[in-house]
N, C-alpha and C. Protein backbone atom coordinates (compact mmCIF):
# COMPACT_ATOMS: atom_id res chain seq x y z
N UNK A 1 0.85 -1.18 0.00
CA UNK A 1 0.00 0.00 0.00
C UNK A 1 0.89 1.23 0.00
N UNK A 2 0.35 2.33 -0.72
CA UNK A 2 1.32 3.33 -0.97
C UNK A 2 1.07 4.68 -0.01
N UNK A 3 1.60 5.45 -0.11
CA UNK A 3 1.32 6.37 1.28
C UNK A 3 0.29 7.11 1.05
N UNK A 4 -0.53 7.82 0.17
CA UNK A 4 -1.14 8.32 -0.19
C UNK A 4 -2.93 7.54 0.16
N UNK A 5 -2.44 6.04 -0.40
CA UNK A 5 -3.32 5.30 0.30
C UNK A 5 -3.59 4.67 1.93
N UNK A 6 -2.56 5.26 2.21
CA UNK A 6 -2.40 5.28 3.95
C UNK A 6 -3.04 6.39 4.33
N UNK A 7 -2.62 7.33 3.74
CA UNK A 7 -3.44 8.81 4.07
C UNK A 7 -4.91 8.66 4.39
N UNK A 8 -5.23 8.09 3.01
CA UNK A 8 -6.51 7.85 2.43
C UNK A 8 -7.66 7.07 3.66
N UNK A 9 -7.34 5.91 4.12
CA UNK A 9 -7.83 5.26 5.56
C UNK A 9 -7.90 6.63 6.49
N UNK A 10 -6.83 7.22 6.79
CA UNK A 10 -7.49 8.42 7.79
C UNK A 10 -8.12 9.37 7.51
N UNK A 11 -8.06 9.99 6.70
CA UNK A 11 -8.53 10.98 6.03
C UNK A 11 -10.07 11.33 5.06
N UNK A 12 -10.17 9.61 4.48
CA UNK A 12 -11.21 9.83 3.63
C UNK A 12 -10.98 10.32 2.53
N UNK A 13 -11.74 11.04 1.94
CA UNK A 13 -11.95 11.90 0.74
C UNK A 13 -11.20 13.19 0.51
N UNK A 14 -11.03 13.87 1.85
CA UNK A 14 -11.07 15.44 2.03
C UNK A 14 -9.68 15.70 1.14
N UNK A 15 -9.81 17.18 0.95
CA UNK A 15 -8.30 17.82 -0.25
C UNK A 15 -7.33 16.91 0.81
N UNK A 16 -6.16 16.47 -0.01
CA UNK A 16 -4.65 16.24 0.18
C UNK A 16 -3.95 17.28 -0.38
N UNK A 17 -2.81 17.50 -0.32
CA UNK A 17 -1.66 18.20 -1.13
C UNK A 17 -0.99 17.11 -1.47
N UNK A 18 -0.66 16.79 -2.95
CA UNK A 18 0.09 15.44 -3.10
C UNK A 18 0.77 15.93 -3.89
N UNK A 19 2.35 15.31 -3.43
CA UNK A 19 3.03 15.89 -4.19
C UNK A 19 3.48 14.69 -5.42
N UNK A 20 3.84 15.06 -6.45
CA UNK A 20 4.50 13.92 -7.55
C UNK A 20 4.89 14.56 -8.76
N UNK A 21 5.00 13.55 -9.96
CA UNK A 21 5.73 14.02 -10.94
C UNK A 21 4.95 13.39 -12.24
N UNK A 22 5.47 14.31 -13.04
CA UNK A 22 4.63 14.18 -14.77
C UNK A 22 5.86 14.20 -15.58
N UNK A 23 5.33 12.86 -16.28
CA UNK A 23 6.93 12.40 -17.18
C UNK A 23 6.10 12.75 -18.87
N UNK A 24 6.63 13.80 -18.99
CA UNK A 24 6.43 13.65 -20.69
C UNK A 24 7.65 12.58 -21.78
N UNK A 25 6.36 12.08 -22.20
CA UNK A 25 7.63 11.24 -23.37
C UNK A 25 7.37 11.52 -24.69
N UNK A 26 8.07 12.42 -25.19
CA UNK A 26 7.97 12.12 -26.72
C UNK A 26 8.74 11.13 -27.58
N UNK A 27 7.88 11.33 -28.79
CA UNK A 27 8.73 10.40 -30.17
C UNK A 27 9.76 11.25 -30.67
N UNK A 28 9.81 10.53 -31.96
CA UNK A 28 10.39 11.95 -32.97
C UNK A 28 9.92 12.93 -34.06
N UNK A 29 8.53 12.40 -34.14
CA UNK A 29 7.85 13.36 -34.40
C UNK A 29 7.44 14.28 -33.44
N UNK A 30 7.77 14.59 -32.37
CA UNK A 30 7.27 15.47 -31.15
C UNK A 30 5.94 15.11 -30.73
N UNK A 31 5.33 13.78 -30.99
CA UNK A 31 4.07 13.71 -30.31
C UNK A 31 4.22 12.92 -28.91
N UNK A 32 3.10 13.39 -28.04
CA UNK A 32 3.29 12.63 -26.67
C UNK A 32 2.70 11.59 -26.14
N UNK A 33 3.40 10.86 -25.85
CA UNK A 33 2.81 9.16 -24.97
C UNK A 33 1.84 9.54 -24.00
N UNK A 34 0.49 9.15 -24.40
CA UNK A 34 0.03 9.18 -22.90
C UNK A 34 -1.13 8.05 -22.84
N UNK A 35 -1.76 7.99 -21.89
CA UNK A 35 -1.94 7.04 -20.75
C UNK A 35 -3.81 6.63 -21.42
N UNK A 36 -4.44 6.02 -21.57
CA UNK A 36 -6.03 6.06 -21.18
C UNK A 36 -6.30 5.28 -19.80
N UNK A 37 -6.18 6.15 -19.14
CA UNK A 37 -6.53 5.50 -17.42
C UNK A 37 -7.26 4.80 -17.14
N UNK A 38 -7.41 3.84 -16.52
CA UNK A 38 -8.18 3.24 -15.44
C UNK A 38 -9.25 3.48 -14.32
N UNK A 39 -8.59 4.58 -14.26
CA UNK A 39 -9.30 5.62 -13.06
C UNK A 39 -10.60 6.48 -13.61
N UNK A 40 -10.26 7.31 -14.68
CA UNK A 40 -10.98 7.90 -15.34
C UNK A 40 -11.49 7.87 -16.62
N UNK A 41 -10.77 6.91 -17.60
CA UNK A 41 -11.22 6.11 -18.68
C UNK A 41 -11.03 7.54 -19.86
N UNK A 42 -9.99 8.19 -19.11
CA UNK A 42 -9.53 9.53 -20.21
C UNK A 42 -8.40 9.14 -20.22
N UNK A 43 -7.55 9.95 -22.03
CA UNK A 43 -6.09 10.14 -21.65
C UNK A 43 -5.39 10.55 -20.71
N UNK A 44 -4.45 10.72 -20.11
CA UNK A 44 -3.27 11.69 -19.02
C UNK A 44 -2.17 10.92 -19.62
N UNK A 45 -1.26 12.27 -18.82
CA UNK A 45 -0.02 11.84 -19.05
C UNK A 45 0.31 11.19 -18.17
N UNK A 46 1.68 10.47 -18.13
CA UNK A 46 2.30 9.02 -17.14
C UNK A 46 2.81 10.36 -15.83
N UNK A 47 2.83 9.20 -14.81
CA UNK A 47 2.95 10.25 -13.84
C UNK A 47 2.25 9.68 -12.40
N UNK A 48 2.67 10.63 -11.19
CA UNK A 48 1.81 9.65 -9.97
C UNK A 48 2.74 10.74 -8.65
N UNK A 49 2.22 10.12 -7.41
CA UNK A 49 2.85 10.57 -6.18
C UNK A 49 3.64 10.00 -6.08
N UNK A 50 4.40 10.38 -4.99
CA UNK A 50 5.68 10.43 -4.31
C UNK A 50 5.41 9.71 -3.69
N UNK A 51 6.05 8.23 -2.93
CA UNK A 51 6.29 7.59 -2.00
C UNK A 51 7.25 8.25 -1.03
N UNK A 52 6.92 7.90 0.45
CA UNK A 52 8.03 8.15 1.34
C UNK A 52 10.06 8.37 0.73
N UNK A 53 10.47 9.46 1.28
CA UNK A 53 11.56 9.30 1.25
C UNK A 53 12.43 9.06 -0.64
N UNK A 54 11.46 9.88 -1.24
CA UNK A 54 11.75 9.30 -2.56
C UNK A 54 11.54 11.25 -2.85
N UNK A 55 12.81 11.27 -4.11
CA UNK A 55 12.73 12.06 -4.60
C UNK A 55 11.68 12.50 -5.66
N UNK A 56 11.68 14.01 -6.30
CA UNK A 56 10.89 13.93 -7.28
C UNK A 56 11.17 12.70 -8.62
N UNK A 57 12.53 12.96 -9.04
CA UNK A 57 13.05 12.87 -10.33
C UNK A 57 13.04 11.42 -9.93
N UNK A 58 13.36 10.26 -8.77
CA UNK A 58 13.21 8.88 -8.37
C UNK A 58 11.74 8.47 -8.96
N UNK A 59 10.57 9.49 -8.38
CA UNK A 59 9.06 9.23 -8.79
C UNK A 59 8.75 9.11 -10.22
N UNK A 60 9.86 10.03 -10.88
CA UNK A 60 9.34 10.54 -12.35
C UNK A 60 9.37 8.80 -12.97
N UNK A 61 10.92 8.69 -12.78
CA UNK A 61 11.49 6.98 -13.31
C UNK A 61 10.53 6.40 -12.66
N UNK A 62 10.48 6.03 -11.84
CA UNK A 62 9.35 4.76 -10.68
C UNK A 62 7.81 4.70 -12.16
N UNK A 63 7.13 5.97 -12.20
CA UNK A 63 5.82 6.22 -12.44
C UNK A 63 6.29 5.69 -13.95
N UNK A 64 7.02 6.03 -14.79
CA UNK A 64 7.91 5.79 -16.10
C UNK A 64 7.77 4.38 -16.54
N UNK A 65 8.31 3.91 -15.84
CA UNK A 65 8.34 2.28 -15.72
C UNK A 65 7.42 1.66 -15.02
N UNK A 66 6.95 2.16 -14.31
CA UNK A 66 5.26 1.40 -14.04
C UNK A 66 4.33 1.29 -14.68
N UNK A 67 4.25 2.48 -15.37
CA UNK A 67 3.40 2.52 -15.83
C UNK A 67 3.32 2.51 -17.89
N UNK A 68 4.50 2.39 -18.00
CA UNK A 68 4.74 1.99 -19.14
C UNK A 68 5.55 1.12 -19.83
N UNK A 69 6.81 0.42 -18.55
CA UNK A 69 7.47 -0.94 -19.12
C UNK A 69 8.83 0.32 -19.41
N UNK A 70 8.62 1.48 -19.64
CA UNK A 70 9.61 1.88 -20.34
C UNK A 70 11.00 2.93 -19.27
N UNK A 71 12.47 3.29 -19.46
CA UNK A 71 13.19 3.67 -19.19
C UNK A 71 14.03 4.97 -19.31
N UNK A 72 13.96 5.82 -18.86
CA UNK A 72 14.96 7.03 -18.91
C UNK A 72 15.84 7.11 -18.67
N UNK A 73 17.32 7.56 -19.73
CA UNK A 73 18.77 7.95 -19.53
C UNK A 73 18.48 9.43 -17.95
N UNK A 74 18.01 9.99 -18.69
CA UNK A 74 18.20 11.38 -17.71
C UNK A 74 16.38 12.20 -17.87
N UNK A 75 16.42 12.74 -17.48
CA UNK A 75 15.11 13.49 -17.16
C UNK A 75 15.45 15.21 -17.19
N UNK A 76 14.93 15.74 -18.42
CA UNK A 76 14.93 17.09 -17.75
C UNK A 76 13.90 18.10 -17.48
N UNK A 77 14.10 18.96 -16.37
CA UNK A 77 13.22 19.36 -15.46
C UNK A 77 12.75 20.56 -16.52
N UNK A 78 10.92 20.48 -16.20
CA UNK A 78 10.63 21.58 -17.01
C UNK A 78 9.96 22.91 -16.22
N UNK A 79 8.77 22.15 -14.92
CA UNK A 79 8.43 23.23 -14.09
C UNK A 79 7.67 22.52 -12.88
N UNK A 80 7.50 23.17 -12.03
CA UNK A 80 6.80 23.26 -11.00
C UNK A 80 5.30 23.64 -10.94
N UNK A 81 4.09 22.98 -11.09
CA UNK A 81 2.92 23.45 -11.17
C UNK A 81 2.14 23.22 -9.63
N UNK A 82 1.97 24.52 -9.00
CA UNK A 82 0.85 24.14 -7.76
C UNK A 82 -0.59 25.64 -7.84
N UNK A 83 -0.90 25.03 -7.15
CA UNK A 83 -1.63 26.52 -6.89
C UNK A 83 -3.39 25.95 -6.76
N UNK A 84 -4.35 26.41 -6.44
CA UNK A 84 -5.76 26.02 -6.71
C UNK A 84 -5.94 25.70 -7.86
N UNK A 85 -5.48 26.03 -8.94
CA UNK A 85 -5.91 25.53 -10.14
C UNK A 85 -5.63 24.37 -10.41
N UNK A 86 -4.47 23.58 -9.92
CA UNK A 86 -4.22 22.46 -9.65
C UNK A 86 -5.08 21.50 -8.79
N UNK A 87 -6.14 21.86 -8.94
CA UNK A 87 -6.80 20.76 -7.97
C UNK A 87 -7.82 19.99 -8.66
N UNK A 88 -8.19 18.31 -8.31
CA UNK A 88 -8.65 17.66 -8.98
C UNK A 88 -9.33 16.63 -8.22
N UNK A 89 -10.61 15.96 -8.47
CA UNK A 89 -11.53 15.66 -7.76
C UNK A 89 -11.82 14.36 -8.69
N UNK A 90 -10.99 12.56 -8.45
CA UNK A 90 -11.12 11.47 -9.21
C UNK A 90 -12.94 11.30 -9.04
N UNK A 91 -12.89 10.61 -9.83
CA UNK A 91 -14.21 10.07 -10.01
C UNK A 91 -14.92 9.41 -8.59
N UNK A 92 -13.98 8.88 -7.82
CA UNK A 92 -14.66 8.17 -7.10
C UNK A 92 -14.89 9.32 -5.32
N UNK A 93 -14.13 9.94 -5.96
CA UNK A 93 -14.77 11.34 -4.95
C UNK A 93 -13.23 11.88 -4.27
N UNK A 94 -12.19 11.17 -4.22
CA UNK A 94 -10.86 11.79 -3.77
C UNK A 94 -10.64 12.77 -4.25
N UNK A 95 -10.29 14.15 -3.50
CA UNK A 95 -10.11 15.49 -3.88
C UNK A 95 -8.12 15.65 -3.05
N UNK A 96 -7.59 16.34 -4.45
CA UNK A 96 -6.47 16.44 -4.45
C UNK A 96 -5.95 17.98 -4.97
N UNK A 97 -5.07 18.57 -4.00
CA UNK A 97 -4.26 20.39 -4.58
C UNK A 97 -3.28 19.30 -5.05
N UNK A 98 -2.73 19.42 -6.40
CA UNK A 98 -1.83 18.74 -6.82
C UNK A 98 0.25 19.96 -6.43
N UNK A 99 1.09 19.04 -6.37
CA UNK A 99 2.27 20.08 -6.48
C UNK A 99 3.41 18.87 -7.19
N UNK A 100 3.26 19.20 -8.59
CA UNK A 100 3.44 18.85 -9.59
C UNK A 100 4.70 19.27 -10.25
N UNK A 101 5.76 18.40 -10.08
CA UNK A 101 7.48 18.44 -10.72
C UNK A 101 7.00 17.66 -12.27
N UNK A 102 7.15 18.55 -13.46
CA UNK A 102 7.11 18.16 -14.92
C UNK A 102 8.03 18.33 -15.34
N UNK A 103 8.54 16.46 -15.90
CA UNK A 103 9.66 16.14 -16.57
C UNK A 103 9.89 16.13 -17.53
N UNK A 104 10.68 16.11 -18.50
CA UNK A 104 10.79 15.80 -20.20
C UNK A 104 11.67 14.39 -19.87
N UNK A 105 11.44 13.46 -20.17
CA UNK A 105 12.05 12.04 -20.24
C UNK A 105 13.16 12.15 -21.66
N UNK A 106 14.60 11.65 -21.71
CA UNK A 106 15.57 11.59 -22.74
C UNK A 106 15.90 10.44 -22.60
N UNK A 107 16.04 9.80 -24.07
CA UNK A 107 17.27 8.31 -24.62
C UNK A 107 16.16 7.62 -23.76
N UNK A 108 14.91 7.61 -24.12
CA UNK A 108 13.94 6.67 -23.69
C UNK A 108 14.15 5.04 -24.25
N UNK A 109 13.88 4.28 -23.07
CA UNK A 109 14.76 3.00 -23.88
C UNK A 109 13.56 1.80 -23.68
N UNK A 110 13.41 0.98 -25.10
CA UNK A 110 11.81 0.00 -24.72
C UNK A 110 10.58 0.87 -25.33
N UNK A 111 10.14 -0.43 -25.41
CA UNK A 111 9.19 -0.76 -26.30
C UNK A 111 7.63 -0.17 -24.76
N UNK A 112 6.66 1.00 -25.51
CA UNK A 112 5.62 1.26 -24.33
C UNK A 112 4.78 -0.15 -24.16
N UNK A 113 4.21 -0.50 -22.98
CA UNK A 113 3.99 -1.79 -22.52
C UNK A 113 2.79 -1.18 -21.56
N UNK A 114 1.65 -1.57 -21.69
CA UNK A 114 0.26 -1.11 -20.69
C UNK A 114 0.28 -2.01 -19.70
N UNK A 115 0.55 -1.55 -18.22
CA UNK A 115 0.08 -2.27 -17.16
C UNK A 115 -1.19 -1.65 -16.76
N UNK A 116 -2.14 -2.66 -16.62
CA UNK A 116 -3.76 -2.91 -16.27
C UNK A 116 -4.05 -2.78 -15.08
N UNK A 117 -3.26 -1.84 -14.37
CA UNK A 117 -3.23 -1.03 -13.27
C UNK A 117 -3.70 0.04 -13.55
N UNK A 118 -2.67 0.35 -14.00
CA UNK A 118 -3.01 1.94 -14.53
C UNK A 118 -3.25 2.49 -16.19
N UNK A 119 -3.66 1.68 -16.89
CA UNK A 119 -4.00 1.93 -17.92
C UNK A 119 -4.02 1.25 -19.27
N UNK A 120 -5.03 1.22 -19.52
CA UNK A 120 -5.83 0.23 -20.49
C UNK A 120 -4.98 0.05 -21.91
N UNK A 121 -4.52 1.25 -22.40
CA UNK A 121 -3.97 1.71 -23.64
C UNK A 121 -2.40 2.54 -23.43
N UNK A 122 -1.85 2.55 -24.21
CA UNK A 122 -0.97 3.66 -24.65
C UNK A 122 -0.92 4.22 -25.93
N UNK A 123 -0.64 5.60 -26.16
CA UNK A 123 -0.35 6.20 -27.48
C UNK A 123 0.11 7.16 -27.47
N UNK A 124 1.09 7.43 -28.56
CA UNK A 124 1.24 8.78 -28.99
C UNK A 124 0.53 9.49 -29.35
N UNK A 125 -0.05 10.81 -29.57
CA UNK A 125 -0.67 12.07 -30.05
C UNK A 125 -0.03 13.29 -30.82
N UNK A 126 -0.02 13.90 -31.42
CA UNK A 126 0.33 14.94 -32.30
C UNK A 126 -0.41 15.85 -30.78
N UNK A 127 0.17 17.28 -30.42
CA UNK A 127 -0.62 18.30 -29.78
C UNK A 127 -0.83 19.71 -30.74
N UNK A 128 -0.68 19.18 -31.62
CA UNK A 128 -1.58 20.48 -33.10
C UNK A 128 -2.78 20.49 -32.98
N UNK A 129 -3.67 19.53 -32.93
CA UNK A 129 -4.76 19.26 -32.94
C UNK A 129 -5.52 18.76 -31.24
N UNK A 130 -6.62 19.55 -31.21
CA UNK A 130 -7.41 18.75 -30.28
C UNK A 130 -7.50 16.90 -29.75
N UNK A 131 -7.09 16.67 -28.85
CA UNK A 131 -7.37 15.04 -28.48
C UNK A 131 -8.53 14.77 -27.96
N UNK A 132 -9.35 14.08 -28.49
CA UNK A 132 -10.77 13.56 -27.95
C UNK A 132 -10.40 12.65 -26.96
N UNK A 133 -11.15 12.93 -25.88
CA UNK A 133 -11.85 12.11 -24.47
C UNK A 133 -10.62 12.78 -23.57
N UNK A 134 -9.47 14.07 -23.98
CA UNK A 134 -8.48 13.79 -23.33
C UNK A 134 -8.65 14.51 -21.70
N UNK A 135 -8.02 14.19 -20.79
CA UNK A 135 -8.43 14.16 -19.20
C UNK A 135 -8.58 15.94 -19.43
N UNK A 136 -9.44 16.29 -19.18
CA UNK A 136 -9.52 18.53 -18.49
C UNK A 136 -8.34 18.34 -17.58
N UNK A 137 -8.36 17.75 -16.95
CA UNK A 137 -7.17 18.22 -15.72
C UNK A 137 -5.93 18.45 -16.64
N UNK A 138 -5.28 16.81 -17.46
CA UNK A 138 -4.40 17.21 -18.50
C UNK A 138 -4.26 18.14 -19.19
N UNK A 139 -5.07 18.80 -19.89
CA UNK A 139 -5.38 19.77 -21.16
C UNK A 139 -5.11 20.96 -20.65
N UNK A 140 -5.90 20.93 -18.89
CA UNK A 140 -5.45 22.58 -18.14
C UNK A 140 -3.85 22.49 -17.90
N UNK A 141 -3.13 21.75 -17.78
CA UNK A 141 -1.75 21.99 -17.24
C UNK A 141 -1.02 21.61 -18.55
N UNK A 142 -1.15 21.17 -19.32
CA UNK A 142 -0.44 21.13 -20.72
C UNK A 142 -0.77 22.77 -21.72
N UNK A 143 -1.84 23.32 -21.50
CA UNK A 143 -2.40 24.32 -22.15
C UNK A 143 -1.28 25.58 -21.24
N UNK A 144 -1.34 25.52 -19.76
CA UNK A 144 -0.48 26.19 -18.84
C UNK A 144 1.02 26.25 -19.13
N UNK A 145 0.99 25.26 -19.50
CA UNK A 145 2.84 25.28 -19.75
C UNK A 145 2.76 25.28 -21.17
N UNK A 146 2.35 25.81 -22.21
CA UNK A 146 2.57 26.46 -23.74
C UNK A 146 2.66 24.65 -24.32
N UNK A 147 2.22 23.69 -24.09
CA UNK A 147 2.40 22.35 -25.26
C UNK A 147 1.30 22.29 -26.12
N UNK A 148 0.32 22.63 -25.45
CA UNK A 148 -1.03 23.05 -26.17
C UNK A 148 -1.49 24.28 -26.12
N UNK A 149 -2.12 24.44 -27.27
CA UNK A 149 -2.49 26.46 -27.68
C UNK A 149 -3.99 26.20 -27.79
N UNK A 150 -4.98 24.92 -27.85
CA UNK A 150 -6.27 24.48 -28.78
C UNK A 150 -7.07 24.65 -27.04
């Protein structure tokens, strides 16, 4: 059980501040890997909380390879997202202020691989164009940091 889900037993539902990390992966066409969740049955990008005693950039790799089979040479740091606008309310009623370390993943190594944990599908996307079903939460913090203009 992960800490967040430890939280979760005491706490219930109510806002957390959770902190974690968002691994962008591109191709070489510049389009981005992302996720059709489990949770919400929308795209997101790969990504998750922090376990105890674990760095951001440790979480970025951990969430990387969990959730996609796949590997990073190095990671570079793009920004820091917190604030109320960051906040997000899963389907099943958990309300979260997110404080959000966004990575760019490099010399990505492996073939993307869906664990049925966390997500049904994987794909790349072009961000020229609008993505159908893709998560609002995603779209607000990708639109925030200039990857999307739509």
């Amino acid at each position: 059980m992960g800490y967040i889900s430890e939280l979760r037993e005491l706490v219930g539902t109510r806002p957390l501040i959770m902190a974690g990390s968002c691994v962008l992966i591109f191709n070489e066409q510049r389009e981005l890997l992302l996720q059709r969740r489990t949770d919400t049955n929308d795209w997101g990008t790969i990504g998750g909380a922090l376990e105890l005693g674990e760095s951001l950039e440790e979480a970025a790799a951990r969430e990387l390879f969990e959730e996609t089979g796949l590997r990073a040479a190095s990671f570079t740091f793009v920004t820091v997202l917190s604030g109320k606008d960051m906040y997000f309310k899963y389907p099943h009623g958990d309300e979260i202020y997110n404080v959000m370390a966004v990575y760019e993943a490099q010399e990505v190594e492996g073939e993307p691989e869906v664990n049925d944990d966390e997500s049904h599908e994987l794909k790349f996307f072009s961000l020229k164009n609008p993505i159908d079903n893709l998560n609002p939460f995603t779209a607000h913090y990708l639109r925030k940091m200039g990857y999307i203009t739509w």
